[in-house]
Protein backbone atom coordinates (compact mmCIF):
# COMPACT_ATOMS: atom_id res chain seq x y z
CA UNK A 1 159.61 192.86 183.72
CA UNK A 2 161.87 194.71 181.07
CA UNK A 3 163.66 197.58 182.71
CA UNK A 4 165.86 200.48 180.90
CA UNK A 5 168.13 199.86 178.40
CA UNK A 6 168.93 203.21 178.00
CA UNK A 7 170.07 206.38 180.86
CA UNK A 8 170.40 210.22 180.00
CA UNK A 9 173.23 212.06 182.13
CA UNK A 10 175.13 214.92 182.16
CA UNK A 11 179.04 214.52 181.37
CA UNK A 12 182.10 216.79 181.90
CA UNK A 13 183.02 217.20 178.11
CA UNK A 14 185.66 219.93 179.16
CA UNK A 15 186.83 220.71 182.43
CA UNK A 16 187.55 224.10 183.37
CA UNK A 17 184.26 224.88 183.74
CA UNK A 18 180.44 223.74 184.50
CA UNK A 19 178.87 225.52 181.64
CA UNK A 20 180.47 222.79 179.58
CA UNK A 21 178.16 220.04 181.31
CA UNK A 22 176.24 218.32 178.70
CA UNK A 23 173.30 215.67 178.51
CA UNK A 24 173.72 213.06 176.67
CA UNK A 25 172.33 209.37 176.43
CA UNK A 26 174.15 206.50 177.09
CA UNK A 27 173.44 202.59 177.38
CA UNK A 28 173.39 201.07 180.58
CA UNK A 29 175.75 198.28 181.29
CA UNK A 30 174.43 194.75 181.69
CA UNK A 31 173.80 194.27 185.67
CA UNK A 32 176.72 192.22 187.52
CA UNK A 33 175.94 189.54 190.26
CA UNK A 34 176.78 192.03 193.05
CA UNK A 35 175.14 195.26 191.78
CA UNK A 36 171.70 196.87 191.94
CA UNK A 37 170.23 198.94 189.38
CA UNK A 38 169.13 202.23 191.13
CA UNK A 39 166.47 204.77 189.65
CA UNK A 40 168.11 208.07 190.62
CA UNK A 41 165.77 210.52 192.00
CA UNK A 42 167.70 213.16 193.50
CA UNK A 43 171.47 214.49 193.48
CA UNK A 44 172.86 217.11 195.74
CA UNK A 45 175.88 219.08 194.87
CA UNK A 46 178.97 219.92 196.79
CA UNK A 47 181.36 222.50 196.97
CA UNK A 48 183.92 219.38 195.56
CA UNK A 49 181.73 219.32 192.01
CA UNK A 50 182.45 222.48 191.70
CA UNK A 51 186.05 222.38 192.45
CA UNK A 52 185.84 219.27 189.85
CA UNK A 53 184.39 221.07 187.17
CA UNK A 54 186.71 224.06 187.07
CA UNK A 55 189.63 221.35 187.37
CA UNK A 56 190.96 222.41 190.59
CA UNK A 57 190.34 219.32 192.30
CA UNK A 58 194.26 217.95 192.08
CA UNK A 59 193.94 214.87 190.89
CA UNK A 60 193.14 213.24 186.85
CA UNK A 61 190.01 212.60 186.05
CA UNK A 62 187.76 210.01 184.07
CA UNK A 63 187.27 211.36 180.57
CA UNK A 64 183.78 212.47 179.77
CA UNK A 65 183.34 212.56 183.66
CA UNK A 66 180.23 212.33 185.10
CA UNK A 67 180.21 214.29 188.37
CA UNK A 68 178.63 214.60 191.67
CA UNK A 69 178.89 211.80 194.29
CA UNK A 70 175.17 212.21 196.25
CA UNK A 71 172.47 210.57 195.36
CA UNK A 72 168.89 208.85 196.62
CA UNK A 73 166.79 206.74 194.18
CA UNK A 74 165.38 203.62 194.59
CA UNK A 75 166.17 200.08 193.37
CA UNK A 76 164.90 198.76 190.38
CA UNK A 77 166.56 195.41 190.20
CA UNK A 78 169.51 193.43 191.53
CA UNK A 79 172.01 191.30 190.38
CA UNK A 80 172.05 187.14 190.60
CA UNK A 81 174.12 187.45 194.27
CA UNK A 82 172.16 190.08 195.57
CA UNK A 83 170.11 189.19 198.92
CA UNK A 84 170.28 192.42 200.83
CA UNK A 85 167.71 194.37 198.92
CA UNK A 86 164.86 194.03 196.57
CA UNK A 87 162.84 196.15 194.14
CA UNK A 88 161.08 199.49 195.45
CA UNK A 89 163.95 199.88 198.55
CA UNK A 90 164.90 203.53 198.95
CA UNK A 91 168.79 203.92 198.75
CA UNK A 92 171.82 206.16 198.89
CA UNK A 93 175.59 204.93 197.71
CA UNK A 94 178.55 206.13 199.84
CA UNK A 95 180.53 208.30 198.60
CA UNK A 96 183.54 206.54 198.04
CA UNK A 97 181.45 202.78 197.28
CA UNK A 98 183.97 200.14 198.25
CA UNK A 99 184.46 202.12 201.60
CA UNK A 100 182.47 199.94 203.78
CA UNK A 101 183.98 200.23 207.16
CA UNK A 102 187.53 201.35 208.92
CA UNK A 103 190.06 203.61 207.18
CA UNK A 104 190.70 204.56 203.79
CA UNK A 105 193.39 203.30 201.07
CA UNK A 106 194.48 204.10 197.77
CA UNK A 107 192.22 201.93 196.52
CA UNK A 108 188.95 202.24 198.48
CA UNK A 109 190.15 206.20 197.44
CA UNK A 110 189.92 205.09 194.40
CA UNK A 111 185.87 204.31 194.19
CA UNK A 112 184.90 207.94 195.18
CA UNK A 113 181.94 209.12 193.02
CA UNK A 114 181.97 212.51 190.70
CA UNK A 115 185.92 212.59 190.41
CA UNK A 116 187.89 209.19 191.12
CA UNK A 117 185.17 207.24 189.69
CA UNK A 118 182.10 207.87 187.27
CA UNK A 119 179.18 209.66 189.55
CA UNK A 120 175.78 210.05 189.62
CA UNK A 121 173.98 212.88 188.01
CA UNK A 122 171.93 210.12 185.92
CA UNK A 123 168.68 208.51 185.74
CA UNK A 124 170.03 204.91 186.15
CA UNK A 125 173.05 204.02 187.73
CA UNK A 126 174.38 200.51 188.91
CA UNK A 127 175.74 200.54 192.54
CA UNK A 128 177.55 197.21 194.18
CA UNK A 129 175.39 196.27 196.76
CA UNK A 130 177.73 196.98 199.97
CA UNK A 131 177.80 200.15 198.83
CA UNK A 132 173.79 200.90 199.48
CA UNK A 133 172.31 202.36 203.06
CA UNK A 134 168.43 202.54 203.10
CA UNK A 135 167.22 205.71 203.61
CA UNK A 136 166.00 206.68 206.51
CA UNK A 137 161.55 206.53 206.10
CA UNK A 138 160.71 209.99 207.53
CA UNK A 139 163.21 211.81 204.71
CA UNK A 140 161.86 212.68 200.99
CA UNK A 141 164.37 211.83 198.21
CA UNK A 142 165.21 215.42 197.93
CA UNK A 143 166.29 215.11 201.24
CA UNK A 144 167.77 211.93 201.79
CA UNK A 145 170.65 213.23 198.49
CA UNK A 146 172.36 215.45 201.16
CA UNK A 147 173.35 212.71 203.04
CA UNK A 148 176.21 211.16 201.78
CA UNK A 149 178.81 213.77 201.77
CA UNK A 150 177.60 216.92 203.61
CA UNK A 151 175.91 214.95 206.49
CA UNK A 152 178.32 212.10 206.86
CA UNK A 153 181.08 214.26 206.62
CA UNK A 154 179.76 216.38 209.41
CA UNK A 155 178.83 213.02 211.52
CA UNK A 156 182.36 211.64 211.32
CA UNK A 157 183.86 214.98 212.23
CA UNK A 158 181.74 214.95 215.40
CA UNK A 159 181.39 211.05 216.13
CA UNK A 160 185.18 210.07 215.40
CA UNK A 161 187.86 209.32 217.58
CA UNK A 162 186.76 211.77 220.46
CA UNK A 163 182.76 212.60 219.74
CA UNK A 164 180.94 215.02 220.93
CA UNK A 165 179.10 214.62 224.40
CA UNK A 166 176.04 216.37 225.75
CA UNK A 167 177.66 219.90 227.41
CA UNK A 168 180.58 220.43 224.90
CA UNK A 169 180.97 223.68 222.93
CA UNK A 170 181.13 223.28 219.39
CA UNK A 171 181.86 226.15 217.04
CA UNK A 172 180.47 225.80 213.37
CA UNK A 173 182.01 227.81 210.35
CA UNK A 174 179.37 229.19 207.79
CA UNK A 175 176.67 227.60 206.89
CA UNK A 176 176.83 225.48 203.88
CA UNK A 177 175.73 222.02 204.02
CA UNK A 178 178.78 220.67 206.16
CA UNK A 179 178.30 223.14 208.52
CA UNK A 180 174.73 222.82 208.97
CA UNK A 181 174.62 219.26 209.31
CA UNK A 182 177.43 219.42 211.89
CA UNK A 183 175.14 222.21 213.66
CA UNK A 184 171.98 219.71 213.40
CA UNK A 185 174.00 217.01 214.73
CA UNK A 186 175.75 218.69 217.96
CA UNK A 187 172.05 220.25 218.95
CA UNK A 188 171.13 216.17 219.21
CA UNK A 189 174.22 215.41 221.28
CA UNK A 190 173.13 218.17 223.55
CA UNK A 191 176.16 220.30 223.09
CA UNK A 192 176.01 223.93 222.61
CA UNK A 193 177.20 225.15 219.10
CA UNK A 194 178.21 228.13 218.30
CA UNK A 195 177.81 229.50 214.75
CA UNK A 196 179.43 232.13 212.11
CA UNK A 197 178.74 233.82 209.35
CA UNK A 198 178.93 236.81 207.02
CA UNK A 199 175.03 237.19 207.09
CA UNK A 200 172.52 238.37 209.25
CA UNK A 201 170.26 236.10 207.48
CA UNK A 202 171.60 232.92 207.62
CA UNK A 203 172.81 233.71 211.16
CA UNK A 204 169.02 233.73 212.16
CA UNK A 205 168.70 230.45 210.61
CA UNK A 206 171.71 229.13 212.72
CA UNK A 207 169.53 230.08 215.71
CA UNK A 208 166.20 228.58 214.60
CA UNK A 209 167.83 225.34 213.89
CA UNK A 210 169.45 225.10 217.52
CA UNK A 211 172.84 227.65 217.79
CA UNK A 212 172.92 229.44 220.79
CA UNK A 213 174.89 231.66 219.96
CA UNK A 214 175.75 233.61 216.53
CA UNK A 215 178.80 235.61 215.65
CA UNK A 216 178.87 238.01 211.88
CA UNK A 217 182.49 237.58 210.83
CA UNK A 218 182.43 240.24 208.74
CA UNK A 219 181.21 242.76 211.31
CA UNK A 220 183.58 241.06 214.04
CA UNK A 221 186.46 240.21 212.13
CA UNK A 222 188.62 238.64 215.01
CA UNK A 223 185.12 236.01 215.90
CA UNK A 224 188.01 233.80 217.29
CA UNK A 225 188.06 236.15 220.56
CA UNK A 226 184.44 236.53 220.45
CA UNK A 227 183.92 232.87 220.76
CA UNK A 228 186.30 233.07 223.68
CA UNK A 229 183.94 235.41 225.34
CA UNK A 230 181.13 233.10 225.06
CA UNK A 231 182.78 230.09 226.47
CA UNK A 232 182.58 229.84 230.29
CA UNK A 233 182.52 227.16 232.86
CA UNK A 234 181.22 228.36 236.28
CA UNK A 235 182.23 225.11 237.98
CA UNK A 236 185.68 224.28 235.70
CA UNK A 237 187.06 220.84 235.74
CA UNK A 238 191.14 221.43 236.83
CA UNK A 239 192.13 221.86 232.89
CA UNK A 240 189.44 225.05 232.70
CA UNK A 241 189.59 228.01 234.17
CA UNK A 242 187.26 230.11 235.93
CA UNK A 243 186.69 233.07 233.60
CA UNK A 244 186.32 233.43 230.28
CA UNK A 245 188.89 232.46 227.49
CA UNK A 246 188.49 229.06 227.78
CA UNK A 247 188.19 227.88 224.40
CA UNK A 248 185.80 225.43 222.40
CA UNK A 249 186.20 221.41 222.42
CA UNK A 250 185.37 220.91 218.74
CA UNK A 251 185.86 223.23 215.57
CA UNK A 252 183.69 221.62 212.13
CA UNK A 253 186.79 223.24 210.06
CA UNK A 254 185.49 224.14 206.63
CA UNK A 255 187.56 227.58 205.51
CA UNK A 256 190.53 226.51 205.49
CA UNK A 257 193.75 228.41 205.49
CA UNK A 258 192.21 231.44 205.48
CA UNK A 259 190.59 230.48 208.63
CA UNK A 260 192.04 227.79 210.62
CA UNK A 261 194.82 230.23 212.53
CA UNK A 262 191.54 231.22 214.11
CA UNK A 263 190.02 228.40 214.53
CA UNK A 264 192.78 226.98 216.57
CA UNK A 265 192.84 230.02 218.59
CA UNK A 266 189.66 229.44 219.62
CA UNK A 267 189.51 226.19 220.40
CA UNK A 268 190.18 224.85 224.44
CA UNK A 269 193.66 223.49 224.82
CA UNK A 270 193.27 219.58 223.76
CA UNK A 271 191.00 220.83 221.69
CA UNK A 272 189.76 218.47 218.25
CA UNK A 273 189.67 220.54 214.96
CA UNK A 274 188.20 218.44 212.01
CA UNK A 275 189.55 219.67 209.21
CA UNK A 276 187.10 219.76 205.93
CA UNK A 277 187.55 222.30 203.97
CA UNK A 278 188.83 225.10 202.12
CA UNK A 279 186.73 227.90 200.98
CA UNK A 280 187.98 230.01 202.73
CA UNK A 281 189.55 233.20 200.00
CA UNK A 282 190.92 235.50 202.86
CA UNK A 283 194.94 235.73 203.45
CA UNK A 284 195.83 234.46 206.77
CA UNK A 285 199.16 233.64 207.98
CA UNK A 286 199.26 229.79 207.82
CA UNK A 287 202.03 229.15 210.17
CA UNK A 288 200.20 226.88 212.52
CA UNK A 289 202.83 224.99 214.08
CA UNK A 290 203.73 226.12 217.30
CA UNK A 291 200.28 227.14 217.77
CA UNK A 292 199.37 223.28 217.27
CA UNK A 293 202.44 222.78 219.68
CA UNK A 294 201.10 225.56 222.40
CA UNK A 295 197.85 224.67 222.70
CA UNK A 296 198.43 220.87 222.35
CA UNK A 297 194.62 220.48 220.04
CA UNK A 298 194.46 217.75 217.67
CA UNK A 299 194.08 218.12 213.74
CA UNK A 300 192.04 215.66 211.71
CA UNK A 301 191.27 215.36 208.78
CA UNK A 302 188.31 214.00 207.22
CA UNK A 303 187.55 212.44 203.85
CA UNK A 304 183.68 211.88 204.01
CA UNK A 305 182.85 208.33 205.88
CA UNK A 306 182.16 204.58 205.62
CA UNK A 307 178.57 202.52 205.05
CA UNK A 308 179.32 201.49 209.10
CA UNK A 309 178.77 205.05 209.87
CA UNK A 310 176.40 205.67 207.26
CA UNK A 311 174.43 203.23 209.19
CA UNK A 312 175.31 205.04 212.63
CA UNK A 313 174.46 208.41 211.25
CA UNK A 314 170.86 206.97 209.91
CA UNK A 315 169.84 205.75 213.64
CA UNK A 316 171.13 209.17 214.66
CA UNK A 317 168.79 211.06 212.33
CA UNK A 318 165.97 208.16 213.06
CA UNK A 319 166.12 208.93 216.99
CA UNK A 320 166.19 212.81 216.45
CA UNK A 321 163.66 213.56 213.92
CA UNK A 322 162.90 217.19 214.22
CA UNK A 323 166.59 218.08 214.85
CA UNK A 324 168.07 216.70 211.81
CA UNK A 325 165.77 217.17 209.11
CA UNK A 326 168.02 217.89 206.56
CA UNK A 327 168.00 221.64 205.52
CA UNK A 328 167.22 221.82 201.27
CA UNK A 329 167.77 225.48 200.18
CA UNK A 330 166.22 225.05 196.27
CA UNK A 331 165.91 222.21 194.09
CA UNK A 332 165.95 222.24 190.60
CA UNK A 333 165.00 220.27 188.01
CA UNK A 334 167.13 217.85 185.87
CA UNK A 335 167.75 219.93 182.62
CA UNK A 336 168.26 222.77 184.93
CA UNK A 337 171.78 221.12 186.22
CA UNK A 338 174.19 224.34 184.82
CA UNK A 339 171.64 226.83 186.71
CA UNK A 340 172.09 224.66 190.12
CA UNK A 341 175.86 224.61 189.79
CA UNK A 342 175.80 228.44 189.35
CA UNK A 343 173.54 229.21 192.55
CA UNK A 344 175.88 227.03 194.28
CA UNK A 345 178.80 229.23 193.18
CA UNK A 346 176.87 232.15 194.52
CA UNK A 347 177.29 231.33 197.79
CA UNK A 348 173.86 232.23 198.21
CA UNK A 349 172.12 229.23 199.45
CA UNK A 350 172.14 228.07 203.31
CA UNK A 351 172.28 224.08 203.52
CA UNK A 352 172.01 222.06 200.30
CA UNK A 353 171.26 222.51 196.51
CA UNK A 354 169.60 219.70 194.71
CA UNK A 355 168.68 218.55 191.18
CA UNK A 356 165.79 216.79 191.33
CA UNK A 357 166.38 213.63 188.36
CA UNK A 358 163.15 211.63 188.51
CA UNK A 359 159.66 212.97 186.90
């Protein structure tokens, strides 16, 4: 069976900016032993590709990059060594492909899709086969492209060192697609999450996807005291108190500087903050060392995840069905990439934005 020859995809001819995105067709390489040959069908975007594009990412990129790092498709045809998967499987590639299990390097750093290495807003795209994780069956393509960075990212925040148990309190910054995985994901653990935002809106979508409890930064700038208020343990192991003021156990950490002061403030002493992102643009005073010191919580930091967890987050999403449906705000077509990246920008979307690749 003759398969393409040929793949069209968008490339980075100038960074500084998306608008300089362009679609062009290329030749796909001959397949290796150890890869598969993937038909894309879906790519979701991240606040990263954005970063990428404007070329405030920090690090040098590929030439005539192609960007974004999440994708779903399925396989069209494997190489010679190949025994794991066959024609027709549905697939996502990890993030970073040659991270398959344990902690990063340099050089498993060095495989990251969209920035470090070529990504994957193309039709066809060849994948080493340890870096594939079927998709789960009850998810849609559209779907299933969210989970690589937003969702995994969100899963090893939660499920690291210390996870999450049924009971904890777990606050939830915003609600892009970090945020709302990490929301999804505590609901199944049987913690109660807390979550903020700016909008009335999105706050009401918080609640109908499982927060109990909703705080408007913007109408209550200092939230950090309001989540204090909400956090209460009648019957308080010896480190709690008795009244309010206590403090959450885990913090999904996505503003930044501009936020995390606040975030540690409202976190429980030996409290876990996962630290995510940065998109945060308000001025906060950054001095978070004795803080840290006072309150004895723990700073992590997390770069996305492996295929092991991949794996771990799948049976998660498997077991809870109707909790972690993955939350698509718009898709948009292929030749409507540019317009995708801009609504993105906007800040107007809650959960994820995805170009849909395959007719």
């Amino acid at each position: 069976m003759a398969y393409p020859t040929t793949t069209q995809e968008y490339r980075l001819t100038k960074i500084g900016s998306y608008n300089s995105l362009s679609l062009v067709q290329t030749e796909i390489p001959k397949l290796r032993a150890n890869e598969v040959l993937v038909k894309v069908h879906a790519v979701s975007l991240q606040y990263r590709d954005l970063n990428v594009a404007k070329g405030e990412y920090g690090i040098k990129l590929p030439d005539n990059l192609v960007p974004c790092s999440d994708m779903s498709g399925e396989v069209l045809a494997i190489g010679a060594d190949v025994k794991d998967w066959k024609k027709g499987d549905r697939v996502c590639a990890n993030f970073a492909t040659d991270h398959i299990y344990g902690d990063l390097d340099a050089r498993i750093q060095a495989t990251s899709l969209g920035a470090q290495a070529q990504g994957v807003l193309t039709q066809y795209r060849a994948f080493p086969a340890h870096s594939l994780v079927a998709i789960p069956e009850h998810l849609s393509f559209e779907e299933a492209s969210t989970l690589p960075c937003a969702a995994l990212t969100a899963y090893n925040g939660l499920h690291g060192p210390v996870p999450i148990k049924a009971g904890d309190y777990v606050l939830v910054l915003g609600t892009g697609g970090v945020s709302m995985f990490g929301l999804q994901f505590a609901v199944a653990a049987g913690a109660t999450v807390i979550g903020t935002s700016s909008s009335d809106d999105k706050l009401k979508i918080s609640s109908k996807l499982g927060a109990k409890h909703v705080i408007n930064y913007k109408t209550t700038p200092n939230w950090d005291e309001e989540v204090k208020k909400i956090v209460f343990f009648p019957n308080a192991l010896p480190w709690r108190s008795n009244t309010n003021g206590v403090g959450v156990d885990h913090v999904l950490e996505v503003g930044g500087a501009g936020t995390l002061p606040r975030s540690i403030n409202a976190a429980r002493m030996g409290g876990h903050l996962h630290i995510i992102g940065y998109v945060s643009t308000d001025i906060a005073n950054t001095d978070v060392v004795l803080p840290v010191i006072v309150k004895a919580v723990t700073l992590r930091g997390i770069q996305i995840g492996s295929v092991a967890q991949f794996k771990d987050m799948n049976r998660l999403i498997t077991a809870n069905p109707s909790v972690t449906r993955p939350l698509v705000d718009t898709v948009f077509p292929f030749d409507k990439a540019i317009e995708a990246y801009a609504y993105l920008e906007s800040q107007k979307h809650v959960g994820k934005v995805v170009i849909k690749v395959a007719m």
